[in-house]
Protein backbone atom coordinates (compact mmCIF):
# COMPACT_ATOMS: atom_id res chain seq x y z
CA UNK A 1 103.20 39.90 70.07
CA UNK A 2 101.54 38.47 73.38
CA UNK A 3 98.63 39.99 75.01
CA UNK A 4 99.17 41.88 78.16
CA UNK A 5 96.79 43.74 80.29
CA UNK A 6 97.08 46.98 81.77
CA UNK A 7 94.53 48.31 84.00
CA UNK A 8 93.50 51.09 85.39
CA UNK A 9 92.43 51.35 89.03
CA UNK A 10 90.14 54.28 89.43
CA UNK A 11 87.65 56.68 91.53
CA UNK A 12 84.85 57.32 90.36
CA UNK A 13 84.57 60.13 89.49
CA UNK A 14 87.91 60.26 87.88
CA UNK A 15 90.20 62.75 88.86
CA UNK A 16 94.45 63.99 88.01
CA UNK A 17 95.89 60.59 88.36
CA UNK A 18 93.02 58.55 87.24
CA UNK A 19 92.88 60.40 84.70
CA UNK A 20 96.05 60.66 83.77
CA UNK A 21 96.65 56.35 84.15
CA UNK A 22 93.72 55.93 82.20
CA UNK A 23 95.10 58.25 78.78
CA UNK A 24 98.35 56.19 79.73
CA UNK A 25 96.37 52.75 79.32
CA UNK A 26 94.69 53.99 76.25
CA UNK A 27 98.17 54.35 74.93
CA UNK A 28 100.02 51.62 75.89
CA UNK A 29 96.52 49.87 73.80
CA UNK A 30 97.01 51.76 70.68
CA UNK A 31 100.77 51.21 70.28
CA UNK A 32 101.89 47.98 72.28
CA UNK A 33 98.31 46.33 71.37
CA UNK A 34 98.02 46.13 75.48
CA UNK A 35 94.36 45.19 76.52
CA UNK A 36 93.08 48.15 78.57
CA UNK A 37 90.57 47.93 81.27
CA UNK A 38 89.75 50.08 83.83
CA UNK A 39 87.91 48.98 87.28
CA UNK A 40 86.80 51.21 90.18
CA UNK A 41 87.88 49.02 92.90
CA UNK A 42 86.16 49.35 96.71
CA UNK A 43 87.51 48.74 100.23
CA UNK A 44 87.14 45.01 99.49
CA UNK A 45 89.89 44.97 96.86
CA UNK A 46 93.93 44.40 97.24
CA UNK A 47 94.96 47.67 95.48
CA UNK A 48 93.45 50.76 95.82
CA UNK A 49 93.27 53.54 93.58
CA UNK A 50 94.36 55.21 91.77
CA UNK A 51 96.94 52.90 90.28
CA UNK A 52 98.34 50.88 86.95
CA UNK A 53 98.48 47.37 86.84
CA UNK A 54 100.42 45.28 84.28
CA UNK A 55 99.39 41.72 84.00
CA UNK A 56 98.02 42.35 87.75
CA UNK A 57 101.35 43.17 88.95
CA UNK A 58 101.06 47.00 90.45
CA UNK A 59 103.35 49.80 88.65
CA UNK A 60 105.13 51.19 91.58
CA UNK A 61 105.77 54.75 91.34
CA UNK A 62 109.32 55.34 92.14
CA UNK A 63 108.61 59.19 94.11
CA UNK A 64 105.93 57.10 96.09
CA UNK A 65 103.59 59.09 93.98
CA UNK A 66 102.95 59.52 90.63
CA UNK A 67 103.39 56.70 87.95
CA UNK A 68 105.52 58.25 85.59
CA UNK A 69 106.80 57.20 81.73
CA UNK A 70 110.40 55.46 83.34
CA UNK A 71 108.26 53.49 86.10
CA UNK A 72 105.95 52.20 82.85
CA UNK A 73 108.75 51.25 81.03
CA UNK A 74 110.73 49.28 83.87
CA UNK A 75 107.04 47.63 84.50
CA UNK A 76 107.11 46.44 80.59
CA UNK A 77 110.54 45.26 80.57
CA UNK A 78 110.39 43.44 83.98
CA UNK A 79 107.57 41.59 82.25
CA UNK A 80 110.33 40.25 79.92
CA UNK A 81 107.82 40.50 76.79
CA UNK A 82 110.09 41.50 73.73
CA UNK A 83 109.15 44.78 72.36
CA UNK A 84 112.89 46.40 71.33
CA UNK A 85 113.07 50.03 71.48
CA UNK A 86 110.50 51.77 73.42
CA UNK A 87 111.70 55.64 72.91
CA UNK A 88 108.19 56.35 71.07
CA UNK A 89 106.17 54.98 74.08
CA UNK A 90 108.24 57.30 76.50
CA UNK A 91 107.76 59.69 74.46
CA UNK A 92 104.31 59.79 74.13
CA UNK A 93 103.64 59.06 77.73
CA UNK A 94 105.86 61.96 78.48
CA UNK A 95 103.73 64.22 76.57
CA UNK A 96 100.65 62.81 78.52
CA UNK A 97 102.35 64.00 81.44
CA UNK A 98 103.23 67.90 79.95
CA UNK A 99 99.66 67.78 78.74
CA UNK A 100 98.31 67.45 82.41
CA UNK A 101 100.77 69.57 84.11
CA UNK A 102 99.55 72.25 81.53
CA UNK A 103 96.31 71.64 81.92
CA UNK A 104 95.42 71.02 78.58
């Protein structure tokens, strides 16, 4: 499988979001095999945080917000790498998403 990159664009400290991108980025690692690195970009720097970025192309979060599991999945698709079925992805990134809103 090729290697892509996804990285995390943080504050430091790390809060909700950064937080939240970063788990995402440690997942799309364990199961695609995705290099993860996270940066805490300044004023200096194109994108700001916090934010995804896939092969340095942003993940746009469709409600102008939040990145969520579907704007992940159209990021890794739109890269046109083959990976087939990616229901156990969403599914795990969805339950990094209950796990935040729950606060667990």
């Amino acid at each position: 499988m090729e290697q892509l990159t996804v990285t995390v664009l943080s504050n430091n400290p790390a809060g909700g979001r950064c937080s939240l991108y970063a788990n995402y980025a440690q997942e799309l690692s364990s199961t695609l095999g995705f290099t993860m690195q996270i940066i805490y970009p300044d004023e200096s720097r194109k994108h700001r945080p916090p934010g995804l970025l896939l092969d340095g192309r942003p993940v746009m979060p469709n409600d102008g917000v939040i990145i969520d599991t579907d704007d992940i999945c159209k990021a890794i698709e739109q890269t046109g790498l083959e990976i087939g079925d990616l229901s156990e992805v969403r599914c795990k990134l969805d339950s990094l998403i209950e796990e935040m809103i729950s606060g667990v």
